[in-house]
PDB file of N, CA and C in Angstrom:
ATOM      1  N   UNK A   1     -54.369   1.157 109.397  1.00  0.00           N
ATOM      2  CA  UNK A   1     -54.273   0.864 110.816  1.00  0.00           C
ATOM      3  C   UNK A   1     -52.922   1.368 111.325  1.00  0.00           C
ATOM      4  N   UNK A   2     -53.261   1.615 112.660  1.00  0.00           N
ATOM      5  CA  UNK A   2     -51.699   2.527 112.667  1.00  0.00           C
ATOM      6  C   UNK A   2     -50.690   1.227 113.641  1.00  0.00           C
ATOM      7  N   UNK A   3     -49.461   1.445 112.860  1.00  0.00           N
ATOM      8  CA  UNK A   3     -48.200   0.259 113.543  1.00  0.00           C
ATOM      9  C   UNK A   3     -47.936   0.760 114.664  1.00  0.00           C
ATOM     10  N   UNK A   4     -48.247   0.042 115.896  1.00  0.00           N
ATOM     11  CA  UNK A   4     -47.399   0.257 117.088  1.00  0.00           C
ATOM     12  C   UNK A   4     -46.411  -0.250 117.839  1.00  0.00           C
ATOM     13  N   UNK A   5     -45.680  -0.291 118.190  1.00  0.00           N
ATOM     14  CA  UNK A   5     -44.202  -0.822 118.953  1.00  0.00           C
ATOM     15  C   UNK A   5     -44.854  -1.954 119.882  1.00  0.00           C
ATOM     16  N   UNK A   6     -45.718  -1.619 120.333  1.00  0.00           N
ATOM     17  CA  UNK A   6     -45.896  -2.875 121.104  1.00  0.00           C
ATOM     18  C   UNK A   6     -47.123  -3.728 120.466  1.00  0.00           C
ATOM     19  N   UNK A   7     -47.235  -4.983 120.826  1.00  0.00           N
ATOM     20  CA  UNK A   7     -47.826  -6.313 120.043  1.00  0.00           C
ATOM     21  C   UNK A   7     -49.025  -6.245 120.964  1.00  0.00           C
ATOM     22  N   UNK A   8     -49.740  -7.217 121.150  1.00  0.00           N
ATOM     23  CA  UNK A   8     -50.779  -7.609 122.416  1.00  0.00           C
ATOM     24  C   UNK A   8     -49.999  -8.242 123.414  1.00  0.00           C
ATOM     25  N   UNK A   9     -50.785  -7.509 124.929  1.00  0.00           N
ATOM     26  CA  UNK A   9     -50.206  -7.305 126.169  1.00  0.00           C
ATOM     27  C   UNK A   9     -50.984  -8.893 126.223  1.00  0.00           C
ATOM     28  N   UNK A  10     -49.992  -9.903 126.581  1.00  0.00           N
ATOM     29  CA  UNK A  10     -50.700 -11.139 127.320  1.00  0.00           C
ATOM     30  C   UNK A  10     -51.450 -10.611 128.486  1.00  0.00           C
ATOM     31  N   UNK A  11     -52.851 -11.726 128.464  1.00  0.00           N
ATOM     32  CA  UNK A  11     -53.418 -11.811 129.607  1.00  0.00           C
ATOM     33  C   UNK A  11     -52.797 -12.675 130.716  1.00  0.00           C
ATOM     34  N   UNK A  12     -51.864 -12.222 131.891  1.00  0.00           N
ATOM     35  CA  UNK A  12     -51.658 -12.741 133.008  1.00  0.00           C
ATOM     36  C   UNK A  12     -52.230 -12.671 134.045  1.00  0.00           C
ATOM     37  N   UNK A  13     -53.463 -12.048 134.342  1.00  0.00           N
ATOM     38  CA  UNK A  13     -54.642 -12.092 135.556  1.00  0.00           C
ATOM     39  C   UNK A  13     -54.512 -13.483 135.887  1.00  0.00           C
ATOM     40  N   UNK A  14     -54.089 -13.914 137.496  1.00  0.00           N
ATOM     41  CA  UNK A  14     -54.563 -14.967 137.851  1.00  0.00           C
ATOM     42  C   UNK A  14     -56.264 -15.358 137.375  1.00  0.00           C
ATOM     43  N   UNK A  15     -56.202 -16.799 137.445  1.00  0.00           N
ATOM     44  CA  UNK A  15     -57.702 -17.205 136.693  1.00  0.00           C
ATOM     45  C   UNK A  15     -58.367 -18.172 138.272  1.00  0.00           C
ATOM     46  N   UNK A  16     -59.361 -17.830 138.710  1.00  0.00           N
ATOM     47  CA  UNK A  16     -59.324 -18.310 139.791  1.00  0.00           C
ATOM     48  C   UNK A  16     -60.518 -19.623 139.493  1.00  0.00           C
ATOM     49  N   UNK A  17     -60.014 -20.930 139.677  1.00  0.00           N
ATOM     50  CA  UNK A  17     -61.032 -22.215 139.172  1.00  0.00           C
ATOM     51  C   UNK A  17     -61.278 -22.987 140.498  1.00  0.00           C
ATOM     52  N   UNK A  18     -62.305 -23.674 140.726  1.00  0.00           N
ATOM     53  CA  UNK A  18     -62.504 -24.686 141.586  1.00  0.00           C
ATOM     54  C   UNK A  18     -62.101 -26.195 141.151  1.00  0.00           C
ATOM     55  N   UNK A  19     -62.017 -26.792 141.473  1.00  0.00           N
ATOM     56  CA  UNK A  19     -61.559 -28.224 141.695  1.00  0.00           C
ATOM     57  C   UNK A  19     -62.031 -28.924 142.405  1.00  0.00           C
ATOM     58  N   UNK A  20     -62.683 -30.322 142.464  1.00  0.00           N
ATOM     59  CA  UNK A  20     -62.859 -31.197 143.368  1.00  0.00           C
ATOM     60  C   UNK A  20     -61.525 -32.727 143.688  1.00  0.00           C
ATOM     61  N   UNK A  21     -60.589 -32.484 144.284  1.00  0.00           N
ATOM     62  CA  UNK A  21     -59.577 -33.472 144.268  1.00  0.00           C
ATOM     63  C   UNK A  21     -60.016 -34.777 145.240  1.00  0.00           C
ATOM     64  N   UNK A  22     -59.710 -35.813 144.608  1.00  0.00           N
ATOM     65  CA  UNK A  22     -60.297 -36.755 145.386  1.00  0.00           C
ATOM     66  C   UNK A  22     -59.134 -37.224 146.834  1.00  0.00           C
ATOM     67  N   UNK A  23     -59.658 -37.840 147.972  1.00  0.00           N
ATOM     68  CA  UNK A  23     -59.212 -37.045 149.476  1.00  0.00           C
ATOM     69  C   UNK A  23     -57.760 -37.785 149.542  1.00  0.00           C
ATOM     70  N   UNK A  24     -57.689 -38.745 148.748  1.00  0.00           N
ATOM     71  CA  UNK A  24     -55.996 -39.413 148.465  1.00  0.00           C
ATOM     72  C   UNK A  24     -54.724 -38.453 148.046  1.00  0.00           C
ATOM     73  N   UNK A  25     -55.528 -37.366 146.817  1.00  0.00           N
ATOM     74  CA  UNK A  25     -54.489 -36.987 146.194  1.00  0.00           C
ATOM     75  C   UNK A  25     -54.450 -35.571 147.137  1.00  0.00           C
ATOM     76  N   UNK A  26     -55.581 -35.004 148.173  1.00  0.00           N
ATOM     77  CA  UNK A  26     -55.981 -33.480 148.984  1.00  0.00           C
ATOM     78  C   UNK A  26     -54.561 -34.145 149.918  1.00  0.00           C
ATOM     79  N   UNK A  27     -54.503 -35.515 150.404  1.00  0.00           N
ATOM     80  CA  UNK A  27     -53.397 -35.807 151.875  1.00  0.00           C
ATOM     81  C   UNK A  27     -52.269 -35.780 151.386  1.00  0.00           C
ATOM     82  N   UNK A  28     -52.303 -36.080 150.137  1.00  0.00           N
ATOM     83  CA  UNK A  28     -50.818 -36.178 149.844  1.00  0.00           C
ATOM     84  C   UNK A  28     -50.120 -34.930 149.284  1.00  0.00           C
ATOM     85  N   UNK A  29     -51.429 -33.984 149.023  1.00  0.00           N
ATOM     86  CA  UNK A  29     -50.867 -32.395 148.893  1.00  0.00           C
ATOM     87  C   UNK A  29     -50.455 -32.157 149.979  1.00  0.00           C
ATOM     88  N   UNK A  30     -51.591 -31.997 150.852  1.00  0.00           N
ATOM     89  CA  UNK A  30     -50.960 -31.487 152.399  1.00  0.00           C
ATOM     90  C   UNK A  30     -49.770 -31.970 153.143  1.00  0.00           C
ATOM     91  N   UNK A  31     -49.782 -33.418 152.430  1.00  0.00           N
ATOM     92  CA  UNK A  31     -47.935 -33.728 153.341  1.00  0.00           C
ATOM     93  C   UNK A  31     -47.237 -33.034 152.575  1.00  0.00           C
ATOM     94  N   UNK A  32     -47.101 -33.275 151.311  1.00  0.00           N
ATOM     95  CA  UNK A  32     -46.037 -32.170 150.407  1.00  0.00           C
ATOM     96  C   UNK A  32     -45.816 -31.106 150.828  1.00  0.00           C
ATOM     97  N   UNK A  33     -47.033 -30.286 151.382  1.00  0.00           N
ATOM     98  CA  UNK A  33     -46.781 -28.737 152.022  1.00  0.00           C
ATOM     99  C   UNK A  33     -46.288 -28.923 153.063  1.00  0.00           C
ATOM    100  N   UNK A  34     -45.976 -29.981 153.837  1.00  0.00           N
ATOM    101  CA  UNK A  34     -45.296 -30.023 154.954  1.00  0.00           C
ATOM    102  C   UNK A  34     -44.043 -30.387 154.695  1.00  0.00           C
ATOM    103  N   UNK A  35     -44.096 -31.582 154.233  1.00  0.00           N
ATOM    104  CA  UNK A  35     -42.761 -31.840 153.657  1.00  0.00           C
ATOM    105  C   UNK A  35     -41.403 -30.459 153.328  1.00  0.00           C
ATOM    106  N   UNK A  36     -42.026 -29.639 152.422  1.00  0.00           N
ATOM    107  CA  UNK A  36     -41.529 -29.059 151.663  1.00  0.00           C
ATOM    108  C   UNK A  36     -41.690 -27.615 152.743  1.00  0.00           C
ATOM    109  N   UNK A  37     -42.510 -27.472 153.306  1.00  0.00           N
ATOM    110  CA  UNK A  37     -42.322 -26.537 154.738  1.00  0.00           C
ATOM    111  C   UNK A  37     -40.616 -26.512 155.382  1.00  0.00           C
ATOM    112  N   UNK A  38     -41.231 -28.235 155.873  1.00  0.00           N
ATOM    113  CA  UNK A  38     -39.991 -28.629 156.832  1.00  0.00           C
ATOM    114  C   UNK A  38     -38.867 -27.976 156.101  1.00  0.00           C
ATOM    115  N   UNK A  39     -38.334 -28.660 154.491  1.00  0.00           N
ATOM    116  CA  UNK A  39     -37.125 -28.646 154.148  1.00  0.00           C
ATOM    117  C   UNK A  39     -37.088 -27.170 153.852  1.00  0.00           C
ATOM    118  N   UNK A  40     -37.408 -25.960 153.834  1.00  0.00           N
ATOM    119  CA  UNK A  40     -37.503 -24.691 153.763  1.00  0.00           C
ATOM    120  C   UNK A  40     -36.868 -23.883 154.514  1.00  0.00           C
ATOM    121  N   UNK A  41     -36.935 -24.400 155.847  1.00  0.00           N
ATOM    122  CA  UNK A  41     -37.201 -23.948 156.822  1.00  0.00           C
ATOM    123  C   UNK A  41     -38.269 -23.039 157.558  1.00  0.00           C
ATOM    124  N   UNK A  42     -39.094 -22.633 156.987  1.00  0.00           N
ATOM    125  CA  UNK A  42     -39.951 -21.622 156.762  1.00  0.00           C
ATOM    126  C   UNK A  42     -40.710 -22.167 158.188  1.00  0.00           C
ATOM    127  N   UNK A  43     -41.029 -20.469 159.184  1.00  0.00           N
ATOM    128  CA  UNK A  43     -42.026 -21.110 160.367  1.00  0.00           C
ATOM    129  C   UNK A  43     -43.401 -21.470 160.107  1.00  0.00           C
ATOM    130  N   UNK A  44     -44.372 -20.656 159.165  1.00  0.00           N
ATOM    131  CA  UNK A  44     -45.603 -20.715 158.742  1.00  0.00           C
ATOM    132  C   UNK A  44     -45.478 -21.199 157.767  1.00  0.00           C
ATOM    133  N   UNK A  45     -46.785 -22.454 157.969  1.00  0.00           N
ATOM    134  CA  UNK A  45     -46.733 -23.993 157.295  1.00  0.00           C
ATOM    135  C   UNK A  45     -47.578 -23.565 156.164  1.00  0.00           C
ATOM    136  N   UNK A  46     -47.026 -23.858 154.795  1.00  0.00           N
ATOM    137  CA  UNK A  46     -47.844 -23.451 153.497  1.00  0.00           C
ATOM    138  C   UNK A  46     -48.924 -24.009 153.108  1.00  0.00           C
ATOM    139  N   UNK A  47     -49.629 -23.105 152.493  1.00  0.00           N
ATOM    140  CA  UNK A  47     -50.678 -23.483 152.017  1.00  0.00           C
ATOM    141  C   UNK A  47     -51.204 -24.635 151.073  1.00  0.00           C
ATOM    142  N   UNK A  48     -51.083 -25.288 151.033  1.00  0.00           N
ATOM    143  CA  UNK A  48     -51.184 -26.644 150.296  1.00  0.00           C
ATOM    144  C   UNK A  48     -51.966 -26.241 148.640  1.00  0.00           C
ATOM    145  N   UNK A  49     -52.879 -25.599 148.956  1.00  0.00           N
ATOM    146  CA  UNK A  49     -53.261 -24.818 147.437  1.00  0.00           C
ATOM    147  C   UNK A  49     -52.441 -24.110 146.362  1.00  0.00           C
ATOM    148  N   UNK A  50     -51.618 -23.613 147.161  1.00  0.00           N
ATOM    149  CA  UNK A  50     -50.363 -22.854 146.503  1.00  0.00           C
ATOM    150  C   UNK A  50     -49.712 -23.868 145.823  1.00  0.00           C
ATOM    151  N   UNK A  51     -49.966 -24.910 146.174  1.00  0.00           N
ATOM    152  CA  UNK A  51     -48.655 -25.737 145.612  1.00  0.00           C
ATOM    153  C   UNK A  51     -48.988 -26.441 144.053  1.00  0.00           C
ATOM    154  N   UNK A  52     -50.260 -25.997 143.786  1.00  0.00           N
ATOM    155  CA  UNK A  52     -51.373 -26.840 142.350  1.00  0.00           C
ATOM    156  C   UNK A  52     -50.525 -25.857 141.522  1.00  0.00           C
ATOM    157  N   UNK A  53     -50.489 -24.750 141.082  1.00  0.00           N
ATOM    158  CA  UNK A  53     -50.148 -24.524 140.193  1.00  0.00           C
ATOM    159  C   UNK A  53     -48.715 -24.108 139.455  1.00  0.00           C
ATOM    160  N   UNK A  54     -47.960 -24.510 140.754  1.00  0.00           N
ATOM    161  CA  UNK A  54     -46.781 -24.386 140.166  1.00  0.00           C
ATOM    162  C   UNK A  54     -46.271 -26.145 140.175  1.00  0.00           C
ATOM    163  N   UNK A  55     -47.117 -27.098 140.259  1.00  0.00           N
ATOM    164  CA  UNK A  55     -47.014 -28.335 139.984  1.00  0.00           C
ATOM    165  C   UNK A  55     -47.606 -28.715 138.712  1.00  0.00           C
ATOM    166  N   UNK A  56     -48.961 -28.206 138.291  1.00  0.00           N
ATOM    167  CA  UNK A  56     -49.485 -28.581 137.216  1.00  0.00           C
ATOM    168  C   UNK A  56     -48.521 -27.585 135.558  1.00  0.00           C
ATOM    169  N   UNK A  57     -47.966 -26.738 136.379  1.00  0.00           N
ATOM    170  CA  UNK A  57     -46.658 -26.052 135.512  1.00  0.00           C
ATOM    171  C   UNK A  57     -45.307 -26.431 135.130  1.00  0.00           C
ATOM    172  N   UNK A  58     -45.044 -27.417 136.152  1.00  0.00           N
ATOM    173  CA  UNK A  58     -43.682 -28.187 135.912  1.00  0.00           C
ATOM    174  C   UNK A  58     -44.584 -29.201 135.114  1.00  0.00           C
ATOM    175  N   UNK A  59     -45.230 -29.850 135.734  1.00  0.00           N
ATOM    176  CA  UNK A  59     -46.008 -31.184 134.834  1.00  0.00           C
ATOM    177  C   UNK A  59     -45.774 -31.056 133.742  1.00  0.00           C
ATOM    178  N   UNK A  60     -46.772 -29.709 132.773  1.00  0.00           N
ATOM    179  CA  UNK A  60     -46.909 -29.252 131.231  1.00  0.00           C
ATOM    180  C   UNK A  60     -45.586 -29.193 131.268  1.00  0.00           C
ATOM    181  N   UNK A  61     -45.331 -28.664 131.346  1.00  0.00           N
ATOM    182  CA  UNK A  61     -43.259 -28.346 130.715  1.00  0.00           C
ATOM    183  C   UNK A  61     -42.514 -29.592 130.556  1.00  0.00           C
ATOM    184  N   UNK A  62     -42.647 -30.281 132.026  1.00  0.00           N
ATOM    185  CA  UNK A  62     -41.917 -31.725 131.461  1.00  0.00           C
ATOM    186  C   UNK A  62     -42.635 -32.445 130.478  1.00  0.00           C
ATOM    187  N   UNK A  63     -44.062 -32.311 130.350  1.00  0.00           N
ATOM    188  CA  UNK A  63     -44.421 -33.631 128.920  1.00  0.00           C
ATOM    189  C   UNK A  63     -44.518 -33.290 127.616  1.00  0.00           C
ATOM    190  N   UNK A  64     -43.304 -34.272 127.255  1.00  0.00           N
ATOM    191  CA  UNK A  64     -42.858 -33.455 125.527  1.00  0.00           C
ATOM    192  C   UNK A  64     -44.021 -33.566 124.509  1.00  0.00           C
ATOM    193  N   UNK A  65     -44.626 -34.730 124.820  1.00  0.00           N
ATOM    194  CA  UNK A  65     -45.950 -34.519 124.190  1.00  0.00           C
ATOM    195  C   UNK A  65     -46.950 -33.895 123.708  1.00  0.00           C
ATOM    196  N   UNK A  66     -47.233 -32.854 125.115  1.00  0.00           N
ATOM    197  CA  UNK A  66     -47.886 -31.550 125.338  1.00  0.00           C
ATOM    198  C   UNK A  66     -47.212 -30.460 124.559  1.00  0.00           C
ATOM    199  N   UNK A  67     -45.980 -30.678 125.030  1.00  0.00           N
ATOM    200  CA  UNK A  67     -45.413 -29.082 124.278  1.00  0.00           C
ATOM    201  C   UNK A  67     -45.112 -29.532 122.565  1.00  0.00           C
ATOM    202  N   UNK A  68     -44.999 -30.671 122.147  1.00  0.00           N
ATOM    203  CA  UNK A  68     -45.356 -30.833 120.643  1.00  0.00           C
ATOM    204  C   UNK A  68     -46.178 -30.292 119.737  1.00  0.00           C
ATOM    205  N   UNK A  69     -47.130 -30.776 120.974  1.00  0.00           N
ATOM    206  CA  UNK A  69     -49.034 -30.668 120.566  1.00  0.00           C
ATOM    207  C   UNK A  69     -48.896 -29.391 120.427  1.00  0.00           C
ATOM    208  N   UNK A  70     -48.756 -28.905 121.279  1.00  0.00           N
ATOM    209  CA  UNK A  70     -49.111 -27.117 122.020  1.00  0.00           C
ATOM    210  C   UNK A  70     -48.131 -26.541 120.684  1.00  0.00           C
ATOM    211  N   UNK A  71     -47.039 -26.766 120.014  1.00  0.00           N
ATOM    212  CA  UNK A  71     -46.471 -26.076 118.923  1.00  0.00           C
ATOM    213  C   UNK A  71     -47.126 -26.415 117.892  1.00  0.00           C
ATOM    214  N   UNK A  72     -47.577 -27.898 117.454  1.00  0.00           N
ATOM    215  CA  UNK A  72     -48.212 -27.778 116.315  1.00  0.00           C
ATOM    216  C   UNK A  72     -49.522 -26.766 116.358  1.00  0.00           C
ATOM    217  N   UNK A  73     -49.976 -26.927 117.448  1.00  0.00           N
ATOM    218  CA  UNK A  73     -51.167 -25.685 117.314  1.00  0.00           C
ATOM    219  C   UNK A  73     -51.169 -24.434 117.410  1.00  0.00           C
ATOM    220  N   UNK A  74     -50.052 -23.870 118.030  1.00  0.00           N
ATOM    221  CA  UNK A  74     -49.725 -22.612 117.760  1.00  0.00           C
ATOM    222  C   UNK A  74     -49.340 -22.063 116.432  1.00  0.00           C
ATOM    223  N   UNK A  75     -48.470 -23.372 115.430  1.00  0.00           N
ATOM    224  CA  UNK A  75     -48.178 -23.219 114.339  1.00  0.00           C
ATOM    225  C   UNK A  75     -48.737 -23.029 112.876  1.00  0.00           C
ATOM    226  N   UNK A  76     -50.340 -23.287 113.237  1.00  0.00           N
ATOM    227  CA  UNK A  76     -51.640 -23.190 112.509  1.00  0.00           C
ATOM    228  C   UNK A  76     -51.867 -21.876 112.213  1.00  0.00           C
TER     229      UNK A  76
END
């Protein structure tokens, strides 16, 4: 097999999923996007969708649990 310099190219294609959020946790996105509008300053008010995955990304990162888990299984 022939050695090449480069390894496998991660797959980074956004992955596009649906969700059903129940309408407590949809209002309290949408104030966040405002919230976080306001303190921005930004004139056009964000998209409240935008805001899932760079939340469910801090989430994983902060729980040491996860990233334990997630090494012992990589470590297999």
């Amino acid at each position: 097999m022939t050695k090449l310099r480069l390894s496998a190219i991660p797959d980074d294609k956004p992955v596009k999923i649906t969700v059903e959020l129940p309408a407590a946790v949809h209002r309290d996105l949408v104030a966040y996007a405002e919230i976080l509008t306001r303190a921005s300053g930004e004139a056009a008010p964000l998209d409240p969708a935008k805001l899932i995955a760079p939340m469910l990304q801090r989430f994983m990162t902060g729980d040491k649990g996860f990233r334990k888990a997630k090494q012992t299984r990589l470590d297999r």
